[in-house]
PDB file of N, CA and C in Angstrom:
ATOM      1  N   UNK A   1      12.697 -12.898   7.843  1.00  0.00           N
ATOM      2  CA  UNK A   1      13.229 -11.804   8.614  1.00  0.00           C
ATOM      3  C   UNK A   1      12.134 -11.311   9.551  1.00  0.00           C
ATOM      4  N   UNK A   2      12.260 -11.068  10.819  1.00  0.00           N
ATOM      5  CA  UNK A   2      11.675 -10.548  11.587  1.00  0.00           C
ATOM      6  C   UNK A   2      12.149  -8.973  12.415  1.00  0.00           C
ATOM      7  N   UNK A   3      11.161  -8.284  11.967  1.00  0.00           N
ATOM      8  CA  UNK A   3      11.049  -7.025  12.500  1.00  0.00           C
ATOM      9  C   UNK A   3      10.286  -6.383  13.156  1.00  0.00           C
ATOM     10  N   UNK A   4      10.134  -5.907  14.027  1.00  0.00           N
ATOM     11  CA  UNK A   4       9.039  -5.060  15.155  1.00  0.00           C
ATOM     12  C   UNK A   4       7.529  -5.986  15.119  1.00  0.00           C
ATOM     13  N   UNK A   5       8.144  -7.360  15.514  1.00  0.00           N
ATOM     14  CA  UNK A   5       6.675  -8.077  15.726  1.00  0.00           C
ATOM     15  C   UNK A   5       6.393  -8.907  14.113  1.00  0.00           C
ATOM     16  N   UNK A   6       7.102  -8.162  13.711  1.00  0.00           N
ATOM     17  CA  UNK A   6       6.322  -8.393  12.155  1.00  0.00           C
ATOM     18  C   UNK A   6       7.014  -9.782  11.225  1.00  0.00           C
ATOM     19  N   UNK A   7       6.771 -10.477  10.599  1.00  0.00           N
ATOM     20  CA  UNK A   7       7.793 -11.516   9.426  1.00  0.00           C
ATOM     21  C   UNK A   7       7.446 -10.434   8.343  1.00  0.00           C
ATOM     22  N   UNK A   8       8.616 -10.817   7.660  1.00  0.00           N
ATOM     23  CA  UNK A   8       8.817 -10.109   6.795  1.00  0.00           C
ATOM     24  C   UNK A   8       9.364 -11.117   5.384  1.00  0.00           C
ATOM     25  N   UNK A   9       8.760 -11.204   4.092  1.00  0.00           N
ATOM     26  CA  UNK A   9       9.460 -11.744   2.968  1.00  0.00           C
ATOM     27  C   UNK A   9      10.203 -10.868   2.150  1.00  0.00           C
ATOM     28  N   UNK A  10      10.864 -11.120   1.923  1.00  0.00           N
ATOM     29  CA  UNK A  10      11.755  -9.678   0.914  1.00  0.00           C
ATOM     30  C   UNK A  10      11.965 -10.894  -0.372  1.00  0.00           C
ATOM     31  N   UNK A  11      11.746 -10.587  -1.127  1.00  0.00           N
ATOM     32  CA  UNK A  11      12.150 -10.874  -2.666  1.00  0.00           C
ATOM     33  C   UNK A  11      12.157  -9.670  -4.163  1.00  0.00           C
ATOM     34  N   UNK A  12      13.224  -9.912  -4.325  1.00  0.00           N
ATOM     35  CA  UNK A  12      13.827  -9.136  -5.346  1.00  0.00           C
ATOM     36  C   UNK A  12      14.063  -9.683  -6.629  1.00  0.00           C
ATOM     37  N   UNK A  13      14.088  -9.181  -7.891  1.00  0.00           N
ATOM     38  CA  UNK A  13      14.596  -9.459  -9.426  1.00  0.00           C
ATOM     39  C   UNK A  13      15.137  -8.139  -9.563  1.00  0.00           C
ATOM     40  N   UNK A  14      17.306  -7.811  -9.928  1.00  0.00           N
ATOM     41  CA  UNK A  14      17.672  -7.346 -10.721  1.00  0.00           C
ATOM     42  C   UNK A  14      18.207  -7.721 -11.796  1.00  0.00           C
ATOM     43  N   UNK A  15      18.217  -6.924 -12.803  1.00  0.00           N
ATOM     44  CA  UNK A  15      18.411  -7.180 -14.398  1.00  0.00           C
ATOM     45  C   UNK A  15      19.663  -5.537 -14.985  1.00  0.00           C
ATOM     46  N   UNK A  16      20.721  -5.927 -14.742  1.00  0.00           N
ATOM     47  CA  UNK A  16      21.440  -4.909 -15.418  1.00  0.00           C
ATOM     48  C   UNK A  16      21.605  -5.025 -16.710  1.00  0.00           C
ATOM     49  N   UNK A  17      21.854  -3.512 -16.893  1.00  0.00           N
ATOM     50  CA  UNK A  17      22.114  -2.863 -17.757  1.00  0.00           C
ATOM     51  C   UNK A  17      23.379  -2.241 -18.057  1.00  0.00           C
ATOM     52  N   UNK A  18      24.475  -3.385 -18.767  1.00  0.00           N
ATOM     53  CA  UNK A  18      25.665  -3.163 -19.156  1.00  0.00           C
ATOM     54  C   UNK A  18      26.355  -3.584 -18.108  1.00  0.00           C
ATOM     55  N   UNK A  19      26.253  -4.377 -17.245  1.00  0.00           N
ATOM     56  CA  UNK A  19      27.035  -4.769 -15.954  1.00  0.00           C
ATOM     57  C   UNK A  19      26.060  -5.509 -14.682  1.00  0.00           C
ATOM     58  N   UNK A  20      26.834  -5.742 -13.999  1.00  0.00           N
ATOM     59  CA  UNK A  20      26.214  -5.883 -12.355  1.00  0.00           C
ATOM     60  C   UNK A  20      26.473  -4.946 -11.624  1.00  0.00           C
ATOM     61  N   UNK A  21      27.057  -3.501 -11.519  1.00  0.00           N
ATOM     62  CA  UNK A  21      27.101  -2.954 -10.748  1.00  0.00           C
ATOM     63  C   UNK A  21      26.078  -2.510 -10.232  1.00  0.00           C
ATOM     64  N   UNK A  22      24.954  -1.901 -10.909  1.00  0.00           N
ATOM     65  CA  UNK A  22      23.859  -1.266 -10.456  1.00  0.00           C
ATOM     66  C   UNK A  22      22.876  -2.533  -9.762  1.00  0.00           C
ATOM     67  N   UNK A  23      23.087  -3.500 -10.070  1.00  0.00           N
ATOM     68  CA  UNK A  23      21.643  -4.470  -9.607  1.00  0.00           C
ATOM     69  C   UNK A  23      22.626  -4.811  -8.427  1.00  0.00           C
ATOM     70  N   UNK A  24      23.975  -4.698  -7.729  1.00  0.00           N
ATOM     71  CA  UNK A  24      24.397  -4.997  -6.741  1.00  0.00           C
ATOM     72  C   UNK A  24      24.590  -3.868  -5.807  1.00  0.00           C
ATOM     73  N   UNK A  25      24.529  -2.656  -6.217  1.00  0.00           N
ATOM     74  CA  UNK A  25      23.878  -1.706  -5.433  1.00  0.00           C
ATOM     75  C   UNK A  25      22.929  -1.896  -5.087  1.00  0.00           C
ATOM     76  N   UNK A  26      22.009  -1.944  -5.776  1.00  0.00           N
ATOM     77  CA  UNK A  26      20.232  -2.348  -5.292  1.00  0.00           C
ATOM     78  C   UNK A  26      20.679  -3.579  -4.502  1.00  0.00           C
ATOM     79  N   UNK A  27      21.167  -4.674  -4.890  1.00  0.00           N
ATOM     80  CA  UNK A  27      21.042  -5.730  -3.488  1.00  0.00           C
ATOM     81  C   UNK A  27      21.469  -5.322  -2.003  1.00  0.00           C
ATOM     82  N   UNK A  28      22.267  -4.177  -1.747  1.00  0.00           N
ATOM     83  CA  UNK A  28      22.972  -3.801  -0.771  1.00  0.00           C
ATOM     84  C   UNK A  28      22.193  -2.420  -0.511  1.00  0.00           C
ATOM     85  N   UNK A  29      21.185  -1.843  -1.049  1.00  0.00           N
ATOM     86  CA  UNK A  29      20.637  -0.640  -0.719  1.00  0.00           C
ATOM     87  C   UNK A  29      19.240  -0.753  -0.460  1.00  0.00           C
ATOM     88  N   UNK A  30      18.660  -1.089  -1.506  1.00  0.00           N
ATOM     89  CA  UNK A  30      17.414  -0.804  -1.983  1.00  0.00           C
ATOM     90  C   UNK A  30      16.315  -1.487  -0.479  1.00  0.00           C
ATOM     91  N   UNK A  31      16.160  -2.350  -0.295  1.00  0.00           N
ATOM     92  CA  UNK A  31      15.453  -3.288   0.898  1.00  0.00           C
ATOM     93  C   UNK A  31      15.646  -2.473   1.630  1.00  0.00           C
ATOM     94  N   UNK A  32      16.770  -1.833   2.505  1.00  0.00           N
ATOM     95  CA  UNK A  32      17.174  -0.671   3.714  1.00  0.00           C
ATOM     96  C   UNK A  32      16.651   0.354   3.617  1.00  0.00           C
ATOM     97  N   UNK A  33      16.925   0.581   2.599  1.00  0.00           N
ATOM     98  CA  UNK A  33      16.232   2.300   2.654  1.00  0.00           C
ATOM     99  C   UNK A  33      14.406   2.062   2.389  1.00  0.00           C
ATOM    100  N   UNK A  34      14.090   0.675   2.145  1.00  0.00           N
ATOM    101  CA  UNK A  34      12.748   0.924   1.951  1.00  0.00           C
ATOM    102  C   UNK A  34      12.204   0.506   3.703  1.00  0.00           C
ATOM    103  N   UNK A  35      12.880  -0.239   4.409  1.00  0.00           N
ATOM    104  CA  UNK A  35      13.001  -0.519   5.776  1.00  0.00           C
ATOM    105  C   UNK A  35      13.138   0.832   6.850  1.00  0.00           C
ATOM    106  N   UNK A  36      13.607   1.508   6.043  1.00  0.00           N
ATOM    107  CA  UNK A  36      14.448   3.015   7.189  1.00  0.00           C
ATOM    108  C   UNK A  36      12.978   3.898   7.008  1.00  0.00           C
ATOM    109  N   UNK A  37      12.377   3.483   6.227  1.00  0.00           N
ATOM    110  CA  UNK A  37      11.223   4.779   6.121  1.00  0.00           C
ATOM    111  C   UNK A  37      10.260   4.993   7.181  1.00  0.00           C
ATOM    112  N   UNK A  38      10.456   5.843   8.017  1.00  0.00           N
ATOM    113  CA  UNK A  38       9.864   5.676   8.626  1.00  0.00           C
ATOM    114  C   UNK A  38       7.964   5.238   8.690  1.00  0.00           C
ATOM    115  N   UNK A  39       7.473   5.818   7.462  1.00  0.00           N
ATOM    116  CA  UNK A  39       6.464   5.039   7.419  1.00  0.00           C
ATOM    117  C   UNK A  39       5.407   3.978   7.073  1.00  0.00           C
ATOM    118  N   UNK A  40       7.124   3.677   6.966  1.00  0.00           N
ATOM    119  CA  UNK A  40       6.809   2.247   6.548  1.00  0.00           C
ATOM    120  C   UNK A  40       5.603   0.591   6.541  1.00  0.00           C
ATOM    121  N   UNK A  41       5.854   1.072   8.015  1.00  0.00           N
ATOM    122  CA  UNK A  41       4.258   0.322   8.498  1.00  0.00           C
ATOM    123  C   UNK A  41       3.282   0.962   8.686  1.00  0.00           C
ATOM    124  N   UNK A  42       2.869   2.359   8.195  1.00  0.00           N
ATOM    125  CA  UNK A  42       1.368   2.714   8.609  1.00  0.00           C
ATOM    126  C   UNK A  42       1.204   3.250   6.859  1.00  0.00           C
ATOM    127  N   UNK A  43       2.398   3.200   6.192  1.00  0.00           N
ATOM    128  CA  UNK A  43       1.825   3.647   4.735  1.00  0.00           C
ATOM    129  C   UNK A  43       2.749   3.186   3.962  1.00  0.00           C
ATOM    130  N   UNK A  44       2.646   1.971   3.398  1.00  0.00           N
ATOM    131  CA  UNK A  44       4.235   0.797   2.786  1.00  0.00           C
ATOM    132  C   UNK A  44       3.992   1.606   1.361  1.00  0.00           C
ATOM    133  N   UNK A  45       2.741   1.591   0.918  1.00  0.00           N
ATOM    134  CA  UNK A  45       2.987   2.153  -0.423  1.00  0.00           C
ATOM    135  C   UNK A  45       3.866   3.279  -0.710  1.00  0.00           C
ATOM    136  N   UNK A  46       3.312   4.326   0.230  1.00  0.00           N
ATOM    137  CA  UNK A  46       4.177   5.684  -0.412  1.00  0.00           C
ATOM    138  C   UNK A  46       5.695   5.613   0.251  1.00  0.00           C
ATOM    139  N   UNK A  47       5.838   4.623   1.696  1.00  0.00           N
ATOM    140  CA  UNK A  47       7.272   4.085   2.274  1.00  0.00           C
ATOM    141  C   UNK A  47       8.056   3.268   0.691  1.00  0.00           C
ATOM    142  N   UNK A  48       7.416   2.997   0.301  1.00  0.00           N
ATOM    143  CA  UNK A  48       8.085   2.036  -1.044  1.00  0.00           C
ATOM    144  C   UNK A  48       8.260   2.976  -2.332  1.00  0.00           C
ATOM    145  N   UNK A  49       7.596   3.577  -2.112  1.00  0.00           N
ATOM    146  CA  UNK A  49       7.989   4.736  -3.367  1.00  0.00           C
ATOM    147  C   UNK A  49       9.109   6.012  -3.332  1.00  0.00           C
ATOM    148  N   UNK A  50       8.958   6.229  -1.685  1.00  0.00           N
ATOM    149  CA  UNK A  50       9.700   6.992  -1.501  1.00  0.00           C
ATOM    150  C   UNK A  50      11.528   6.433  -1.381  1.00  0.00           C
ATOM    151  N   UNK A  51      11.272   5.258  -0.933  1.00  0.00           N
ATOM    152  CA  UNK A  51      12.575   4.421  -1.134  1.00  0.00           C
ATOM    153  C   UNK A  51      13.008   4.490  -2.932  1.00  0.00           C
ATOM    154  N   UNK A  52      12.504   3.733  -3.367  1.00  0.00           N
ATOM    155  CA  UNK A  52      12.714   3.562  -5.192  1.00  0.00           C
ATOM    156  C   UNK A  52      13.361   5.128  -5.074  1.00  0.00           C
ATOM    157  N   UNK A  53      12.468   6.332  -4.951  1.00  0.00           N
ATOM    158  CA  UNK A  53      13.244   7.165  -6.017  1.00  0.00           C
ATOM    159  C   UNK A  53      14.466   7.938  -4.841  1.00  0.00           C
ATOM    160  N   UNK A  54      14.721   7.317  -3.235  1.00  0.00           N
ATOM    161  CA  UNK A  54      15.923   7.701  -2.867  1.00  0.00           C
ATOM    162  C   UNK A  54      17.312   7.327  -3.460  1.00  0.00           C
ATOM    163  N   UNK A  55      16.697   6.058  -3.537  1.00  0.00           N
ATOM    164  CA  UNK A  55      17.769   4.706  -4.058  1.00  0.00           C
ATOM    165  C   UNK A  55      18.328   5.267  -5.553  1.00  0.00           C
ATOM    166  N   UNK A  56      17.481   5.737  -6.778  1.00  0.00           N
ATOM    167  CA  UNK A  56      17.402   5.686  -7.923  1.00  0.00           C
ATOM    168  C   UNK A  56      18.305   6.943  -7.409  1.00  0.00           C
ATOM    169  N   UNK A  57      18.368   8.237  -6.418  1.00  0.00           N
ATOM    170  CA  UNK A  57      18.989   9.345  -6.659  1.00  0.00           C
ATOM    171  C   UNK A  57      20.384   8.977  -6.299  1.00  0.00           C
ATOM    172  N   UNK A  58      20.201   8.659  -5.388  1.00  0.00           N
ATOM    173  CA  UNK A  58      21.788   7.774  -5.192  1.00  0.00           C
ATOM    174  C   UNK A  58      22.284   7.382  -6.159  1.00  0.00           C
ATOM    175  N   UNK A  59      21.612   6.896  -6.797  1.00  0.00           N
ATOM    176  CA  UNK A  59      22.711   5.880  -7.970  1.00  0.00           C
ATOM    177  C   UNK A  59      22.911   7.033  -8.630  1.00  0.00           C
ATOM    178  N   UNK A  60      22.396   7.971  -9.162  1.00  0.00           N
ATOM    179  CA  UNK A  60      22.635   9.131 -10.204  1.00  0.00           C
ATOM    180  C   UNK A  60      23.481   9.517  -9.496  1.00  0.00           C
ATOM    181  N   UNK A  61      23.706  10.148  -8.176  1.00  0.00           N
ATOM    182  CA  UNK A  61      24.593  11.021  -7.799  1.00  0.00           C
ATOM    183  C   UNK A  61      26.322   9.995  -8.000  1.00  0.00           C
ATOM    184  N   UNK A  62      25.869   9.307  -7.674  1.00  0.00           N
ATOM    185  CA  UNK A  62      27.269   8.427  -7.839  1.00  0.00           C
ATOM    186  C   UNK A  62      27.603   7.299  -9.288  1.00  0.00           C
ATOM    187  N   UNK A  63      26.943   8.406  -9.902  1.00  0.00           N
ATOM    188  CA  UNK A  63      27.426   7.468 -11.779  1.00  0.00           C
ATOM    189  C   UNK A  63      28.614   7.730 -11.674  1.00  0.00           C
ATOM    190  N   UNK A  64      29.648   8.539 -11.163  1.00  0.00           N
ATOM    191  CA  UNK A  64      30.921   8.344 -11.373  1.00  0.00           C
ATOM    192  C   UNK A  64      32.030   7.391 -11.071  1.00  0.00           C
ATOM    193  N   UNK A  65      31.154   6.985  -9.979  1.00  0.00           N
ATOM    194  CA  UNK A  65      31.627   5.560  -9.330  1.00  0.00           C
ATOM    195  C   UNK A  65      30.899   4.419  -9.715  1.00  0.00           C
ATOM    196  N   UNK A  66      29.466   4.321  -9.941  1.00  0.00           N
ATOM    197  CA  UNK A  66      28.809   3.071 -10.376  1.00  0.00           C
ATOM    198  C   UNK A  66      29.084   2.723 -11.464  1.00  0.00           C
ATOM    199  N   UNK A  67      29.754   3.716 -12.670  1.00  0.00           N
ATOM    200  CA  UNK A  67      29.573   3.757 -13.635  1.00  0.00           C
ATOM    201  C   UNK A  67      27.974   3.943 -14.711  1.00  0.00           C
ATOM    202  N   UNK A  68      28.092   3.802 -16.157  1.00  0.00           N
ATOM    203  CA  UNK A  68      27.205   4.013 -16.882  1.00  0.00           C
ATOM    204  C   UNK A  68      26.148   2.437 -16.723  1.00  0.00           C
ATOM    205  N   UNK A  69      24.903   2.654 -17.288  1.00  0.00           N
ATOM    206  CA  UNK A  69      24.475   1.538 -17.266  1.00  0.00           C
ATOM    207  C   UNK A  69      23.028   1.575 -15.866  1.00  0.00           C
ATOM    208  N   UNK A  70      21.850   0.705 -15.694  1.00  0.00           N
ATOM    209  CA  UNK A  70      20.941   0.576 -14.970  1.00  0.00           C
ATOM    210  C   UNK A  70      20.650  -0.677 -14.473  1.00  0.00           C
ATOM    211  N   UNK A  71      19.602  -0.629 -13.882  1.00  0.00           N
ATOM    212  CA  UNK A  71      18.783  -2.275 -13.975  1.00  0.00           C
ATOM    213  C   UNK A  71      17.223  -1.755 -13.448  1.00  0.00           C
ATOM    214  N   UNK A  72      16.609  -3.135 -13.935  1.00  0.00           N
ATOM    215  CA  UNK A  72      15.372  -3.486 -13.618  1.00  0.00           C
ATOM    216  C   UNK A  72      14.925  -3.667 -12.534  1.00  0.00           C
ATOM    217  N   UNK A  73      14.123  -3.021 -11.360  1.00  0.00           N
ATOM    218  CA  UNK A  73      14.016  -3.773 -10.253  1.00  0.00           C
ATOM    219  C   UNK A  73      12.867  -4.397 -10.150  1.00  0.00           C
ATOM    220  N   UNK A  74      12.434  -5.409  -9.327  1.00  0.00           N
ATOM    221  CA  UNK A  74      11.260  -5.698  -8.833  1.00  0.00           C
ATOM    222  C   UNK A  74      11.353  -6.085  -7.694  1.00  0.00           C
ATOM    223  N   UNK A  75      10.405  -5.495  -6.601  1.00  0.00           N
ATOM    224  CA  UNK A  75      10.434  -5.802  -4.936  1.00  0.00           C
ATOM    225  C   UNK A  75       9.447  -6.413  -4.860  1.00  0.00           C
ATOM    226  N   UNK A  76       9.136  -7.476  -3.663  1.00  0.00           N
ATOM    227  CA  UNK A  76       8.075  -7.797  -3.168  1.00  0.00           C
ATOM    228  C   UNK A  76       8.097  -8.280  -1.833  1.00  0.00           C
ATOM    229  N   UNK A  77       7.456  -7.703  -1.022  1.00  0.00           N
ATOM    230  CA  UNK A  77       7.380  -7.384   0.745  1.00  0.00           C
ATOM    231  C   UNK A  77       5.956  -8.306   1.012  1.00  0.00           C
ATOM    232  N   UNK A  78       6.521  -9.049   1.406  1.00  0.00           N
ATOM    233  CA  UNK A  78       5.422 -10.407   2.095  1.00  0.00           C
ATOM    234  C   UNK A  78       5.137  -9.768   3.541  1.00  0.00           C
ATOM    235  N   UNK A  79       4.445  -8.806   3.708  1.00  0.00           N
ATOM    236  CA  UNK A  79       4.000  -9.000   5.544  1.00  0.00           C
ATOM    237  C   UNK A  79       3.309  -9.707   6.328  1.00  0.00           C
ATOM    238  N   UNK A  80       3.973 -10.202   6.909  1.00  0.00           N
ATOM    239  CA  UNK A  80       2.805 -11.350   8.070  1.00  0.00           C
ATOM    240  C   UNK A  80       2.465 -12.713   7.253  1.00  0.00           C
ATOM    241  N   UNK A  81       2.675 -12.661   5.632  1.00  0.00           N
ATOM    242  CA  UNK A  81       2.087 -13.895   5.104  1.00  0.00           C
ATOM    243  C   UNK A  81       0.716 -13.484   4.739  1.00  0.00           C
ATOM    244  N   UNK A  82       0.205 -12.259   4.964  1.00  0.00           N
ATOM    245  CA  UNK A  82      -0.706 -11.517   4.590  1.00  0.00           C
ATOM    246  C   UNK A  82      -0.888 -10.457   3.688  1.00  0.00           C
ATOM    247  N   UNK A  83      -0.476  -9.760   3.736  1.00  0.00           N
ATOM    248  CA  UNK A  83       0.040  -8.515   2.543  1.00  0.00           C
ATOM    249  C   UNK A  83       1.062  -8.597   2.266  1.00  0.00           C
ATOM    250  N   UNK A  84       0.763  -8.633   1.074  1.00  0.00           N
ATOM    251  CA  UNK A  84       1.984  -8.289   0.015  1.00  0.00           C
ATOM    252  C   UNK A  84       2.009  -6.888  -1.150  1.00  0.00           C
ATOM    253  N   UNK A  85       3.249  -6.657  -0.900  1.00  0.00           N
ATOM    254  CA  UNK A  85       3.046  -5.172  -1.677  1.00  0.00           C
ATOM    255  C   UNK A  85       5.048  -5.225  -2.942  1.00  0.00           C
ATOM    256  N   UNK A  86       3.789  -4.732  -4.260  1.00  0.00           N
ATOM    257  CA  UNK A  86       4.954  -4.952  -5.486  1.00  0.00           C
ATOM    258  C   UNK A  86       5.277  -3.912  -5.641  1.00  0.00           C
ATOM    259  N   UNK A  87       6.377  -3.427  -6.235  1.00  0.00           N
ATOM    260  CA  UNK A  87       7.181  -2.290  -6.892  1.00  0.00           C
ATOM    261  C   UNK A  87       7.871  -2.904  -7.937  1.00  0.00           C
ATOM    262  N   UNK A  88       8.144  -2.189  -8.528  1.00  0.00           N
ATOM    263  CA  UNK A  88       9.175  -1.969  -9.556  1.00  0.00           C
ATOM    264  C   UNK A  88       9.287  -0.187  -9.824  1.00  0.00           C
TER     265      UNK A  88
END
């Protein structure tokens, strides 16, 4: 993926908990909102943290629809083929 000059690797591991709903939210959320941050490229760490716990509030606010149940995440953002930065 290429973005503002940049390659980009995105790789992910979810692992639910009592279903796939939640680890298919995260496939459809989680990468974006860590992308939308705006500061993303001058500070990925706290851009990546601040994503995780938007994402994680989302899902709480909408347990009524996701239902019960979690998952495991793990991110990993290849930039340039040079930095790489992990979360879970």
């Amino acid at each position: 993926m290429r973005i503002q000059q940049h390659e980009l690797g995105l790789f992910a591991i979810y692992d639910g908990h009592l279903g796939d709903t939640i680890p298919s939210y995260l496939q459809k959320h989680l990468f974006a909102n860590i992308l939308k941050e705006e500061e993303f490229w001058v500070d990925p760490s706290r851009a990546i943290s601040k994503a995780y716990e938007k994402t994680d509030q989302a899902i709480l606010s909408q347990s009524s629809d996701l239902g019960r149940g979690g998952s495991t995440a793990v991110t990993a953002i290849l930039i340039n083929g040079i930095k790489l930065w992990v979360a879970n």
